[in-house]
PDBML (XML) file of the C-alpha atoms, coordinates in Angstrom:
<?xml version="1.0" encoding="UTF-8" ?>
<PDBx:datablock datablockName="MODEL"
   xmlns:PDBx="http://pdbml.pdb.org/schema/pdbx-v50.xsd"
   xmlns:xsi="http://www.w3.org/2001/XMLSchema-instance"
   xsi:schemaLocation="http://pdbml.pdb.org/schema/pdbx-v50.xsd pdbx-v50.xsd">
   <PDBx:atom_siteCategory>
      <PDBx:atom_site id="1">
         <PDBx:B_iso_or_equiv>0.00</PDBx:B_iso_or_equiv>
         <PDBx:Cartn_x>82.487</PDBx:Cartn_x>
         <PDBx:Cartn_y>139.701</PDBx:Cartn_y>
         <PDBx:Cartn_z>123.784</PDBx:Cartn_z>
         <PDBx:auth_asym_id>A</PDBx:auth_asym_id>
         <PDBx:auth_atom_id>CA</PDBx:auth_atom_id>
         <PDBx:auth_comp_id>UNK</PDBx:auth_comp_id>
         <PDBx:auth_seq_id>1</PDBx:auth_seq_id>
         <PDBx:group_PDB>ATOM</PDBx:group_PDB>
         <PDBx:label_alt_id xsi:nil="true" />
         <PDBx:label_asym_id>A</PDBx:label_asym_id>
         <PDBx:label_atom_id>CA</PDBx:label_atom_id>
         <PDBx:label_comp_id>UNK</PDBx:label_comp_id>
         <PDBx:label_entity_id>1</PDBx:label_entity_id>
         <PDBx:label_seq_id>1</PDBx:label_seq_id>
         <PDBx:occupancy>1.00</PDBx:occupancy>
         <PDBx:pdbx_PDB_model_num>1</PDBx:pdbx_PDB_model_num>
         <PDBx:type_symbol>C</PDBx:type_symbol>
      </PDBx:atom_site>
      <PDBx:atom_site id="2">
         <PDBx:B_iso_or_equiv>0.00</PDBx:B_iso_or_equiv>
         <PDBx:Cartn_x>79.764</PDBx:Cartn_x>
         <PDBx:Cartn_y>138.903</PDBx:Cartn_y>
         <PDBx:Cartn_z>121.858</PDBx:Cartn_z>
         <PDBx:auth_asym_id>A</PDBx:auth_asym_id>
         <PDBx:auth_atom_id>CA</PDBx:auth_atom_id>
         <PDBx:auth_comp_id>UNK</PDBx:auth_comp_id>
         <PDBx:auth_seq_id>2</PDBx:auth_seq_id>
         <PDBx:group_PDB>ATOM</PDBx:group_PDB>
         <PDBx:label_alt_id xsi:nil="true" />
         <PDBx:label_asym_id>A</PDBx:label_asym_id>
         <PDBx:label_atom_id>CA</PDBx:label_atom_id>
         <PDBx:label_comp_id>UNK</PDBx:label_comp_id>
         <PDBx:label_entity_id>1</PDBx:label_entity_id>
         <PDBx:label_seq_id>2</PDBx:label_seq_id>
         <PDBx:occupancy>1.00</PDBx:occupancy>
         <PDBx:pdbx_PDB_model_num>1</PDBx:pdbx_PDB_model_num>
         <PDBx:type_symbol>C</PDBx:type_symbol>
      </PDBx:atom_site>
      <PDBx:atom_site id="3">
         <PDBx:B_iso_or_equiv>0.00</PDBx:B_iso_or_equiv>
         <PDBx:Cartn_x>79.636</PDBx:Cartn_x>
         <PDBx:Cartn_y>140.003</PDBx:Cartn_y>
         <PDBx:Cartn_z>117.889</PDBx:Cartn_z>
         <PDBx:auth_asym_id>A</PDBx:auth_asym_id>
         <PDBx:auth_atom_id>CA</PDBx:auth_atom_id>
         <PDBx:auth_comp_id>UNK</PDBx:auth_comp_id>
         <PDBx:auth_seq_id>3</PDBx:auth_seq_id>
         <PDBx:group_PDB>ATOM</PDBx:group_PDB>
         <PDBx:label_alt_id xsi:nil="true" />
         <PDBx:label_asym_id>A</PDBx:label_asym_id>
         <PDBx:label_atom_id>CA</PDBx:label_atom_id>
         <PDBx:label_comp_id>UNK</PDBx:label_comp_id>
         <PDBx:label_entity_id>1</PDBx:label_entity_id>
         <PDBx:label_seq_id>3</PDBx:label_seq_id>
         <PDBx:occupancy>1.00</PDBx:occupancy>
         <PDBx:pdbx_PDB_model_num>1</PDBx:pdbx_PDB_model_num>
         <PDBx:type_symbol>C</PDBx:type_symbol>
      </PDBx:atom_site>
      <PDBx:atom_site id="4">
         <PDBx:B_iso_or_equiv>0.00</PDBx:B_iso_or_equiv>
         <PDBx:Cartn_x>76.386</PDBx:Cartn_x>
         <PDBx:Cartn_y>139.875</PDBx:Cartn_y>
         <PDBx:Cartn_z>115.458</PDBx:Cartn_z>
         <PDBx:auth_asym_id>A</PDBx:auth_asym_id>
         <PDBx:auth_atom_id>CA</PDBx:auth_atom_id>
         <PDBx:auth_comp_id>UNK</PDBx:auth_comp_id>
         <PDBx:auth_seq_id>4</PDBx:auth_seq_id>
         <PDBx:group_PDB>ATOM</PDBx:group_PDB>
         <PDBx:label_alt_id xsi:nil="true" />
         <PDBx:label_asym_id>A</PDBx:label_asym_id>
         <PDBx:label_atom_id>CA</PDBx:label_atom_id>
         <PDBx:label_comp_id>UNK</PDBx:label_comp_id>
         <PDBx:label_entity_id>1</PDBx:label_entity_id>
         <PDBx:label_seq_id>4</PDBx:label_seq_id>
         <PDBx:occupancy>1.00</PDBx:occupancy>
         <PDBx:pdbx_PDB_model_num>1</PDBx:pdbx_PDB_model_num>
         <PDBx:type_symbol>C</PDBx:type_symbol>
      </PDBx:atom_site>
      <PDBx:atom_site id="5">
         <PDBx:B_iso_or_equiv>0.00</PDBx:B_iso_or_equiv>
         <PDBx:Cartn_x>77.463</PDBx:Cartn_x>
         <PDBx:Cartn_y>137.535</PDBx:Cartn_y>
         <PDBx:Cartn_z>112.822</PDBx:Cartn_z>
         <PDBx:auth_asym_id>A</PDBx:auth_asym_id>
         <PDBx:auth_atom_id>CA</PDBx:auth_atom_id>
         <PDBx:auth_comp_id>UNK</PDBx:auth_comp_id>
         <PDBx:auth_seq_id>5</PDBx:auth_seq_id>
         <PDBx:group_PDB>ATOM</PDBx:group_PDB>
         <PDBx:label_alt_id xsi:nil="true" />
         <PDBx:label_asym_id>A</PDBx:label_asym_id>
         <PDBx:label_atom_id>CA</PDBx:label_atom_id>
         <PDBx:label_comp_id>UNK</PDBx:label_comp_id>
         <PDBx:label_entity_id>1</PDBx:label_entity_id>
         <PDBx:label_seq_id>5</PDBx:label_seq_id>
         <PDBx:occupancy>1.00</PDBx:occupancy>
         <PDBx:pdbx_PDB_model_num>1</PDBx:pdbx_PDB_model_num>
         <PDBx:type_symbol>C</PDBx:type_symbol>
      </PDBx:atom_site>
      <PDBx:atom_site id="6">
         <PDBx:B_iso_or_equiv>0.00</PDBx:B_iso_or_equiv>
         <PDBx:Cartn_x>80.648</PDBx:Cartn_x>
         <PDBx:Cartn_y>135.156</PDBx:Cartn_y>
         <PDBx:Cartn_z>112.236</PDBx:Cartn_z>
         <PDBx:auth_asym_id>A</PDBx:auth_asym_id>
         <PDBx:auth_atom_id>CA</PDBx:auth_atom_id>
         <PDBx:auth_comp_id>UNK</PDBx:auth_comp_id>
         <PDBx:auth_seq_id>6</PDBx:auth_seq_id>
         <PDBx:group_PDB>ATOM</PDBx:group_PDB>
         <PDBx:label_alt_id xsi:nil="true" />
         <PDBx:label_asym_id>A</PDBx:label_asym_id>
         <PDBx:label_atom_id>CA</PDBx:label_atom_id>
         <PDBx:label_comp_id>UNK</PDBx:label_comp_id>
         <PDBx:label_entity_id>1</PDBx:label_entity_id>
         <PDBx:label_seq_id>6</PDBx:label_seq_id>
         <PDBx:occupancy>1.00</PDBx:occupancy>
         <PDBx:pdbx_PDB_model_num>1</PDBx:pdbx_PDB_model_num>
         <PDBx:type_symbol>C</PDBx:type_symbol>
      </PDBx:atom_site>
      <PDBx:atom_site id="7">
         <PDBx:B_iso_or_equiv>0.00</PDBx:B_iso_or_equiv>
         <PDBx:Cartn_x>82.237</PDBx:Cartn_x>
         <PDBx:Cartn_y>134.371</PDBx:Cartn_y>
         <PDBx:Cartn_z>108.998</PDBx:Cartn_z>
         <PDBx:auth_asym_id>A</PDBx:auth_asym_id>
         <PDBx:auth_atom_id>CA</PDBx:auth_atom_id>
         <PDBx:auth_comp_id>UNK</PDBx:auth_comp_id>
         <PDBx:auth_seq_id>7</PDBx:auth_seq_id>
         <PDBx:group_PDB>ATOM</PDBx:group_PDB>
         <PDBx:label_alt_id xsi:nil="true" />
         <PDBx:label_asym_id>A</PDBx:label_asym_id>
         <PDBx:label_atom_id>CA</PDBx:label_atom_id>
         <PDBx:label_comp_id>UNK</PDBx:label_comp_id>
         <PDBx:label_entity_id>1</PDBx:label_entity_id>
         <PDBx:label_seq_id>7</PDBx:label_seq_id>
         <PDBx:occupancy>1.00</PDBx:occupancy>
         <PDBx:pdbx_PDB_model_num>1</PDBx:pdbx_PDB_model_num>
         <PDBx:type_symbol>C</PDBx:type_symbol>
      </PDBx:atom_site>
      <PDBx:atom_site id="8">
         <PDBx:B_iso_or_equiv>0.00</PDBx:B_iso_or_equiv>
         <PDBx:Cartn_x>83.853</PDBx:Cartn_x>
         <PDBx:Cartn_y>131.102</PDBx:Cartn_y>
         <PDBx:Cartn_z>107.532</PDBx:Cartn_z>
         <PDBx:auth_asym_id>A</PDBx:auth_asym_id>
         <PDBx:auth_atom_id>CA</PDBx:auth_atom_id>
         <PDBx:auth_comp_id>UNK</PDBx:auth_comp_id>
         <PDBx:auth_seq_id>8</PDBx:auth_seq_id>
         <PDBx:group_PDB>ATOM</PDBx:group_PDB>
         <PDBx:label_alt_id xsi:nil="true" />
         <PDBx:label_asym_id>A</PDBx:label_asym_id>
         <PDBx:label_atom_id>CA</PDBx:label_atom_id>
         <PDBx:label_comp_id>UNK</PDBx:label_comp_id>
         <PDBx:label_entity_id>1</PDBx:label_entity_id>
         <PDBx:label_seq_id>8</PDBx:label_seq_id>
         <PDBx:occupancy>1.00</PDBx:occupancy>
         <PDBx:pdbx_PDB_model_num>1</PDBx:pdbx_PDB_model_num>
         <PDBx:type_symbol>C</PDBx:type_symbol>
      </PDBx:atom_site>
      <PDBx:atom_site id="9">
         <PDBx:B_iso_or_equiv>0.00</PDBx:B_iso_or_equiv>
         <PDBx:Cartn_x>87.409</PDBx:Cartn_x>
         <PDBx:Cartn_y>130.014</PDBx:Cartn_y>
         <PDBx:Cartn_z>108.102</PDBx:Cartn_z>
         <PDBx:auth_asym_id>A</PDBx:auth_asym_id>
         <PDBx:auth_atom_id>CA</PDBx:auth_atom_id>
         <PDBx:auth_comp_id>UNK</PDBx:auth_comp_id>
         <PDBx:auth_seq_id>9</PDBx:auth_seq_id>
         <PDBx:group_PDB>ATOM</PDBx:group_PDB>
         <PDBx:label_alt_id xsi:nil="true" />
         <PDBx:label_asym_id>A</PDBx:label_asym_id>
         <PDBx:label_atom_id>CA</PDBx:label_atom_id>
         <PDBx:label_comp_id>UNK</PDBx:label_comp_id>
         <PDBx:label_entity_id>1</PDBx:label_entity_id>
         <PDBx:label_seq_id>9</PDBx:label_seq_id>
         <PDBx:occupancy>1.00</PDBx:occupancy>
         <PDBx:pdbx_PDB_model_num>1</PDBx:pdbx_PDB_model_num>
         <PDBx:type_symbol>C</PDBx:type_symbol>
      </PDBx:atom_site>
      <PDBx:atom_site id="10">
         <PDBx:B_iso_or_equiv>0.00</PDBx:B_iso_or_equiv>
         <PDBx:Cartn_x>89.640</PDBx:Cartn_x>
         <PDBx:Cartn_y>127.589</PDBx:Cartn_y>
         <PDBx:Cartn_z>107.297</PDBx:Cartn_z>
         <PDBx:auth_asym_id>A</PDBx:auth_asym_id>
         <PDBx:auth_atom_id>CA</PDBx:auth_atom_id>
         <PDBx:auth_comp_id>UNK</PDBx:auth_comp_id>
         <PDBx:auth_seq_id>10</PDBx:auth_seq_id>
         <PDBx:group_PDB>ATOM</PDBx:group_PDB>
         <PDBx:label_alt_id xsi:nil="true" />
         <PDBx:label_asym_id>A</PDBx:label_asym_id>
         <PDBx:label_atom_id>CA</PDBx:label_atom_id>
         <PDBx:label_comp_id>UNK</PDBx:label_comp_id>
         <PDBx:label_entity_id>1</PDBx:label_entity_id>
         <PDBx:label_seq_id>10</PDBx:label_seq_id>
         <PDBx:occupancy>1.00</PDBx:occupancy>
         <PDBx:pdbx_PDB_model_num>1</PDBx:pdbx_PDB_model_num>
         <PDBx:type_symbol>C</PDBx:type_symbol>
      </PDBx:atom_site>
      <PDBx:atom_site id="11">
         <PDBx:B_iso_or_equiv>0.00</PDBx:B_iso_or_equiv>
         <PDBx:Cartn_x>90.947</PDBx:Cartn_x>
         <PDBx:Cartn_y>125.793</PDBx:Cartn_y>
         <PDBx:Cartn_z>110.436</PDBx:Cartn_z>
         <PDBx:auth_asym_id>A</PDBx:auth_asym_id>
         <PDBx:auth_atom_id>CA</PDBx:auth_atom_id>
         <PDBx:auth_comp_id>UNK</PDBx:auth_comp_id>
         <PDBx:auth_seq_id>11</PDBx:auth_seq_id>
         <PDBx:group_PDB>ATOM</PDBx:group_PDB>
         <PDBx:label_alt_id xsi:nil="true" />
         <PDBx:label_asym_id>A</PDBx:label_asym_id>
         <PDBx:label_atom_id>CA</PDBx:label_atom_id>
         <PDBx:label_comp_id>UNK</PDBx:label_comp_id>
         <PDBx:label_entity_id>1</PDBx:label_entity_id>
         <PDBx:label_seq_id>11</PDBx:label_seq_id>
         <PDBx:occupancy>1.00</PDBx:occupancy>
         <PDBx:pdbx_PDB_model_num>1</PDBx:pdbx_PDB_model_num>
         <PDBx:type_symbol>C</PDBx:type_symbol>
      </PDBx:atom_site>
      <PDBx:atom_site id="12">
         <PDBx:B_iso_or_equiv>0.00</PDBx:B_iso_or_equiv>
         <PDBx:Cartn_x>93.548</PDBx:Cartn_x>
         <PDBx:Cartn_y>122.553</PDBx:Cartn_y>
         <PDBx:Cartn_z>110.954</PDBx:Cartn_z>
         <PDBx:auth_asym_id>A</PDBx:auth_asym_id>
         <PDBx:auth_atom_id>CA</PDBx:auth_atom_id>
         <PDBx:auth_comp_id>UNK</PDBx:auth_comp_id>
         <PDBx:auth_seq_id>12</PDBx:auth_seq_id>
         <PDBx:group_PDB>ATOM</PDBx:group_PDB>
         <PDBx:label_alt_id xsi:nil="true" />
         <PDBx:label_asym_id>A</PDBx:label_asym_id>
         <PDBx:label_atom_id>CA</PDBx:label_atom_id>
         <PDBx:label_comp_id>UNK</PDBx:label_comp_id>
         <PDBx:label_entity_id>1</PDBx:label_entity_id>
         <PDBx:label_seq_id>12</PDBx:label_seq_id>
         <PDBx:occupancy>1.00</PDBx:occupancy>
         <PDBx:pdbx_PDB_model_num>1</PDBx:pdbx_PDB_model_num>
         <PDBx:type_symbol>C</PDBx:type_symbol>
      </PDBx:atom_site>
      <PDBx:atom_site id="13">
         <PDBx:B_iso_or_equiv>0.00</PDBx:B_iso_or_equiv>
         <PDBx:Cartn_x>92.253</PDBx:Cartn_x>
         <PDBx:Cartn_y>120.463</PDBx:Cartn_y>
         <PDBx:Cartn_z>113.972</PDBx:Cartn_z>
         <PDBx:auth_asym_id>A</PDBx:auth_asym_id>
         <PDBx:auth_atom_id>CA</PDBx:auth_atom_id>
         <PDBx:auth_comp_id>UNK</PDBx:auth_comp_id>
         <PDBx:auth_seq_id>13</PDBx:auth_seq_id>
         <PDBx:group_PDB>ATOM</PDBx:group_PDB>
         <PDBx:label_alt_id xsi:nil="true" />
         <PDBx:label_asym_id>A</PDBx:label_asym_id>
         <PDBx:label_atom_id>CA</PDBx:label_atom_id>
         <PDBx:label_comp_id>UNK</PDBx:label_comp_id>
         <PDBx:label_entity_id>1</PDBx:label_entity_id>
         <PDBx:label_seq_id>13</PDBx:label_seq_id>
         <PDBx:occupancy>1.00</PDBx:occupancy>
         <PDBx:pdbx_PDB_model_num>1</PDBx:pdbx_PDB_model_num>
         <PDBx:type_symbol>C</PDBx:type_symbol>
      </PDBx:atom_site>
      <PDBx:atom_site id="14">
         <PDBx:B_iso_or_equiv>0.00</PDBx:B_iso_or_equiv>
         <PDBx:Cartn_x>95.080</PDBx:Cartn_x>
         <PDBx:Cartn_y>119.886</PDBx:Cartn_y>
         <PDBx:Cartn_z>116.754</PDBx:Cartn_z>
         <PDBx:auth_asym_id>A</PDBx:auth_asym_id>
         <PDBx:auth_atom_id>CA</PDBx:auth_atom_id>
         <PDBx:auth_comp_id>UNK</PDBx:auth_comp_id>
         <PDBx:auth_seq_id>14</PDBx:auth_seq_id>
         <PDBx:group_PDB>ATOM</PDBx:group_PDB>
         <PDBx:label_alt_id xsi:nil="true" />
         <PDBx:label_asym_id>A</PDBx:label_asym_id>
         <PDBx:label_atom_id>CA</PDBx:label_atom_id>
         <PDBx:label_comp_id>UNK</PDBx:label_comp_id>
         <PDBx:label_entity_id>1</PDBx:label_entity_id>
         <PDBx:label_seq_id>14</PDBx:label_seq_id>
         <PDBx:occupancy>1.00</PDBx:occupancy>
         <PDBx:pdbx_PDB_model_num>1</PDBx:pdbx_PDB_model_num>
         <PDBx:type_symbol>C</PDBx:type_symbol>
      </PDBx:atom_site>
      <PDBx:atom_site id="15">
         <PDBx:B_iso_or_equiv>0.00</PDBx:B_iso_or_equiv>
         <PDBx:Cartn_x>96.709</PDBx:Cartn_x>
         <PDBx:Cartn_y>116.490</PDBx:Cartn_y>
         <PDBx:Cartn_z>117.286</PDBx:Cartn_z>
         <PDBx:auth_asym_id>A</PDBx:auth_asym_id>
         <PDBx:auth_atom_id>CA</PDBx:auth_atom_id>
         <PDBx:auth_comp_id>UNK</PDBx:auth_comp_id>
         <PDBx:auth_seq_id>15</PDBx:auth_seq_id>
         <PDBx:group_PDB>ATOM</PDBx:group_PDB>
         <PDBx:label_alt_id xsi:nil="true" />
         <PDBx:label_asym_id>A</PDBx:label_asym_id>
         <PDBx:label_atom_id>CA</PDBx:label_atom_id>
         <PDBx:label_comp_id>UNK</PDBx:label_comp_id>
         <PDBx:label_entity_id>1</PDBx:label_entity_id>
         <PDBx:label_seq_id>15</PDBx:label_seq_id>
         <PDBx:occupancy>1.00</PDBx:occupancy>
         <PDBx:pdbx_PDB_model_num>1</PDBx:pdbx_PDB_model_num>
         <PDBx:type_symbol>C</PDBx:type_symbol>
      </PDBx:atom_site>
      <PDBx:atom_site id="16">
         <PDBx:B_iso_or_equiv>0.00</PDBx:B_iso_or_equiv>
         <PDBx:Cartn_x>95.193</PDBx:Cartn_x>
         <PDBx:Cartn_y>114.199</PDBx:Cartn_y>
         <PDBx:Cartn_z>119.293</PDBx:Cartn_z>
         <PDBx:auth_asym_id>A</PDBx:auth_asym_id>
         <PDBx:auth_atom_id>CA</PDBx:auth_atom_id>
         <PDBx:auth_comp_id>UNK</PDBx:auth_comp_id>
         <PDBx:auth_seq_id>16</PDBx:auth_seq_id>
         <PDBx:group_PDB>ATOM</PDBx:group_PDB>
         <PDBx:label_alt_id xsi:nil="true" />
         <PDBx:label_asym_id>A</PDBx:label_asym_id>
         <PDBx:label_atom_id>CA</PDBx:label_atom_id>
         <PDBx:label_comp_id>UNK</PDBx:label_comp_id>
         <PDBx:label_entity_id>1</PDBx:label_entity_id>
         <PDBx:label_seq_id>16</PDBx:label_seq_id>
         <PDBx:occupancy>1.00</PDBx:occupancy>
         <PDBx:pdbx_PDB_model_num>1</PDBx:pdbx_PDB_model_num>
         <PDBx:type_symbol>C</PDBx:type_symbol>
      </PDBx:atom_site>
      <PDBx:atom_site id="17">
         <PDBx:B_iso_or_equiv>0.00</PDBx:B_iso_or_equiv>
         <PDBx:Cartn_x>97.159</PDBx:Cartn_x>
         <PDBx:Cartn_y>114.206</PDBx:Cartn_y>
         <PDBx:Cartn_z>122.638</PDBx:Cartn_z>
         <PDBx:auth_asym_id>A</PDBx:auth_asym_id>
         <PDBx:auth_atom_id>CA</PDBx:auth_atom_id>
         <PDBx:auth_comp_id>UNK</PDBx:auth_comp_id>
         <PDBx:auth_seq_id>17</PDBx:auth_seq_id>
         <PDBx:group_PDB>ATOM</PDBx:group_PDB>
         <PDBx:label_alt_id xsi:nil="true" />
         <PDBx:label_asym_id>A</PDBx:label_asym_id>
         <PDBx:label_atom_id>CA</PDBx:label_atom_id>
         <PDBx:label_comp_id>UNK</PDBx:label_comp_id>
         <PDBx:label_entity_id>1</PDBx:label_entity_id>
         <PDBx:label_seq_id>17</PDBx:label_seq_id>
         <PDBx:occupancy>1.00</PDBx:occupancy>
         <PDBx:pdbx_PDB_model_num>1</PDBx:pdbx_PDB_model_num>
         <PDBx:type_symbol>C</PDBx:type_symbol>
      </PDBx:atom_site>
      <PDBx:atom_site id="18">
         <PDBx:B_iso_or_equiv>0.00</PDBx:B_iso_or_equiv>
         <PDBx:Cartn_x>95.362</PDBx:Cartn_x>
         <PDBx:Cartn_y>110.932</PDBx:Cartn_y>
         <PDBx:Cartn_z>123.809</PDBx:Cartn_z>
         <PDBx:auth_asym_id>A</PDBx:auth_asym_id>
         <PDBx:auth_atom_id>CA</PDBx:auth_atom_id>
         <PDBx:auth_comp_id>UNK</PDBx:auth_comp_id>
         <PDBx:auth_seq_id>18</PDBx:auth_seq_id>
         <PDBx:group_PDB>ATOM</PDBx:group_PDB>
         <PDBx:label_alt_id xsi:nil="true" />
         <PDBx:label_asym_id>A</PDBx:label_asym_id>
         <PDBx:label_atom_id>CA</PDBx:label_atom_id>
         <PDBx:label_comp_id>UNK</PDBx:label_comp_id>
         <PDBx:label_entity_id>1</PDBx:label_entity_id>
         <PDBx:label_seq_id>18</PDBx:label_seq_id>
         <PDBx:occupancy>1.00</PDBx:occupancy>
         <PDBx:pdbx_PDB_model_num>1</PDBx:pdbx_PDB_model_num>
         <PDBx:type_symbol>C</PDBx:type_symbol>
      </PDBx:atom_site>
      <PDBx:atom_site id="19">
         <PDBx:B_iso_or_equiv>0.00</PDBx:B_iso_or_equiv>
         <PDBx:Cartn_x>96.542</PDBx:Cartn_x>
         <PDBx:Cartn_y>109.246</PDBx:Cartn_y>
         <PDBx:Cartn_z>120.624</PDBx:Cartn_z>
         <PDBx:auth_asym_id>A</PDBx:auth_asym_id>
         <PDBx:auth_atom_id>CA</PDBx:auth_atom_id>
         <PDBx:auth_comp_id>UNK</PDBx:auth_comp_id>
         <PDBx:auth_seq_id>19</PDBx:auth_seq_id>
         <PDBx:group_PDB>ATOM</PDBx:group_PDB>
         <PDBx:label_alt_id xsi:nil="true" />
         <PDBx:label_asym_id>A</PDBx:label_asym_id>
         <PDBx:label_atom_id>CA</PDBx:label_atom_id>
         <PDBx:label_comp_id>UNK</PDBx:label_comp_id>
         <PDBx:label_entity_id>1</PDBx:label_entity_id>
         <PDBx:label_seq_id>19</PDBx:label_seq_id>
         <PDBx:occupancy>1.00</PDBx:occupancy>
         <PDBx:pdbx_PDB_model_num>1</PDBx:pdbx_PDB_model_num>
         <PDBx:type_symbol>C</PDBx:type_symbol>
      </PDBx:atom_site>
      <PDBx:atom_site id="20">
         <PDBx:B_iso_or_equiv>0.00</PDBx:B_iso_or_equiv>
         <PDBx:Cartn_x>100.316</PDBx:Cartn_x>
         <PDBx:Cartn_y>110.365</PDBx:Cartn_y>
         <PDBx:Cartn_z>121.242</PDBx:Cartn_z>
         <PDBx:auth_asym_id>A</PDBx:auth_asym_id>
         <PDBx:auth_atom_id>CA</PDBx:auth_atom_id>
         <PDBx:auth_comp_id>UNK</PDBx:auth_comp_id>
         <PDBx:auth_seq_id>20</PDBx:auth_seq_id>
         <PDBx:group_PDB>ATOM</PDBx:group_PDB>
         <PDBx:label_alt_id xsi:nil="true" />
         <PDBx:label_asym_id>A</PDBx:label_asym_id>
         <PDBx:label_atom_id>CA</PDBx:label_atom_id>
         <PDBx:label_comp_id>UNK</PDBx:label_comp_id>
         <PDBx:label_entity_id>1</PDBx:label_entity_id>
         <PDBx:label_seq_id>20</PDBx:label_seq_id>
         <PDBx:occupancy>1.00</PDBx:occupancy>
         <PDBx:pdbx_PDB_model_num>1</PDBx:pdbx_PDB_model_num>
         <PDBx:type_symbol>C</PDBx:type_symbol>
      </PDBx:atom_site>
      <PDBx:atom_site id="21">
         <PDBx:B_iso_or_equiv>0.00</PDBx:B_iso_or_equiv>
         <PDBx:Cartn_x>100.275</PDBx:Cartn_x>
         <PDBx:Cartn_y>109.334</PDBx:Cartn_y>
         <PDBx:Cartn_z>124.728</PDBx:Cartn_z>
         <PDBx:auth_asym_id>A</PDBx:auth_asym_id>
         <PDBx:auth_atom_id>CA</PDBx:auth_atom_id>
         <PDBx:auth_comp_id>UNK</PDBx:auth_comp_id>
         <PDBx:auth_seq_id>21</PDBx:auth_seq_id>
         <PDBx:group_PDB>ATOM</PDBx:group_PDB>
         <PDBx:label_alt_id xsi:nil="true" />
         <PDBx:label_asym_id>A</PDBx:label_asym_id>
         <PDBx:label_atom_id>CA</PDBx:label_atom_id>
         <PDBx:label_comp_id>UNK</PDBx:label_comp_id>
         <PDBx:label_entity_id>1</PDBx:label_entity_id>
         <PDBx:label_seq_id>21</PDBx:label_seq_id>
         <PDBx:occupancy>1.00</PDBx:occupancy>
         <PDBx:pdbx_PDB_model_num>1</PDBx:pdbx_PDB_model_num>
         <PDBx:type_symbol>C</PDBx:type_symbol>
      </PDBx:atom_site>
      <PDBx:atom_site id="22">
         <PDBx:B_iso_or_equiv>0.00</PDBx:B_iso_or_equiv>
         <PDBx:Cartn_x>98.811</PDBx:Cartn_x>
         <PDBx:Cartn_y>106.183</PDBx:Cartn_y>
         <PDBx:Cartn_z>123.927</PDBx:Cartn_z>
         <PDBx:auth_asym_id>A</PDBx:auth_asym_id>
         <PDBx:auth_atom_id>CA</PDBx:auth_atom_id>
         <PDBx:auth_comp_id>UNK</PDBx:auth_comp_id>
         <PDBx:auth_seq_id>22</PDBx:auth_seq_id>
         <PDBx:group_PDB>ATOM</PDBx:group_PDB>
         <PDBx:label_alt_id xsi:nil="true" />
         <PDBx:label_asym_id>A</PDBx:label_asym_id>
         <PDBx:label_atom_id>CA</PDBx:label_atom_id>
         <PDBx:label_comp_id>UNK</PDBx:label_comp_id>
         <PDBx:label_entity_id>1</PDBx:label_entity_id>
         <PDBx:label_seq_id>22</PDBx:label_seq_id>
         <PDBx:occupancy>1.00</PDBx:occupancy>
         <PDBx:pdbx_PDB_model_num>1</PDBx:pdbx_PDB_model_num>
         <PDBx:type_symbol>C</PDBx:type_symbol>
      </PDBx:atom_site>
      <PDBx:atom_site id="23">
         <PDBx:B_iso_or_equiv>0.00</PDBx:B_iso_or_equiv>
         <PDBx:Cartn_x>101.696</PDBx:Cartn_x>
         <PDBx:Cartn_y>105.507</PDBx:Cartn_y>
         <PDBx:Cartn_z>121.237</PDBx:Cartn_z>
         <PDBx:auth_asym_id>A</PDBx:auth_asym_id>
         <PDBx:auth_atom_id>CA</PDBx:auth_atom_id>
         <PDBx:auth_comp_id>UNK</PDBx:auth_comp_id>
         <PDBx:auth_seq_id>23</PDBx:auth_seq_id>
         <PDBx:group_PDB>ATOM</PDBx:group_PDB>
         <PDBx:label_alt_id xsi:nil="true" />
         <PDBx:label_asym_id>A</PDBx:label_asym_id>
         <PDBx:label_atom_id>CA</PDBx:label_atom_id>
         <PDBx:label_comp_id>UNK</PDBx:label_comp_id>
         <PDBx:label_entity_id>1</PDBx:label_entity_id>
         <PDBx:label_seq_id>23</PDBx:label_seq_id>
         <PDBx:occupancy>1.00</PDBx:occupancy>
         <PDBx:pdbx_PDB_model_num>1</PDBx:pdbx_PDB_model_num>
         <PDBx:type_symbol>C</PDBx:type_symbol>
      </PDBx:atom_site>
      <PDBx:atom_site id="24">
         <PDBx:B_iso_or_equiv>0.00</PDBx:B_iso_or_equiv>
         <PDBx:Cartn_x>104.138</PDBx:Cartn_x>
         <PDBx:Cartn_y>106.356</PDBx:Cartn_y>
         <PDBx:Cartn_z>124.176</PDBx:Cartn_z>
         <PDBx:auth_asym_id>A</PDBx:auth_asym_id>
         <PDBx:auth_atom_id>CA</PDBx:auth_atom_id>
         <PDBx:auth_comp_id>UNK</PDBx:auth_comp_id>
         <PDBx:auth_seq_id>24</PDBx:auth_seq_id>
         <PDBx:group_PDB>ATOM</PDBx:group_PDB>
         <PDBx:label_alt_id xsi:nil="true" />
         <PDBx:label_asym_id>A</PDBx:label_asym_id>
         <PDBx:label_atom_id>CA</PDBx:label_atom_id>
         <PDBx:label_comp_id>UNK</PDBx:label_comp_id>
         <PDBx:label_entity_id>1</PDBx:label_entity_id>
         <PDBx:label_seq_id>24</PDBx:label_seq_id>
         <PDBx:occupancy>1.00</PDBx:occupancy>
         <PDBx:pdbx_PDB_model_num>1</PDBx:pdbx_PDB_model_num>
         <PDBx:type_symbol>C</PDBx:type_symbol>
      </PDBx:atom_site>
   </PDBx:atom_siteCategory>
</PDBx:datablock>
């Protein structure tokens, strides 16, 4: 649903799931 403006945020990027499977 659509909104007229967006504010800042802070945000932590996920972990890479490529990376991990790679390592397994």
């Amino acid at each position: 649903e659509g909104v007229d403006a967006l504010h800042g945020c802070d945000h932590q990027v996920v972990a890479d799931r490529i990376e991990a499977g790679t390592f397994l």
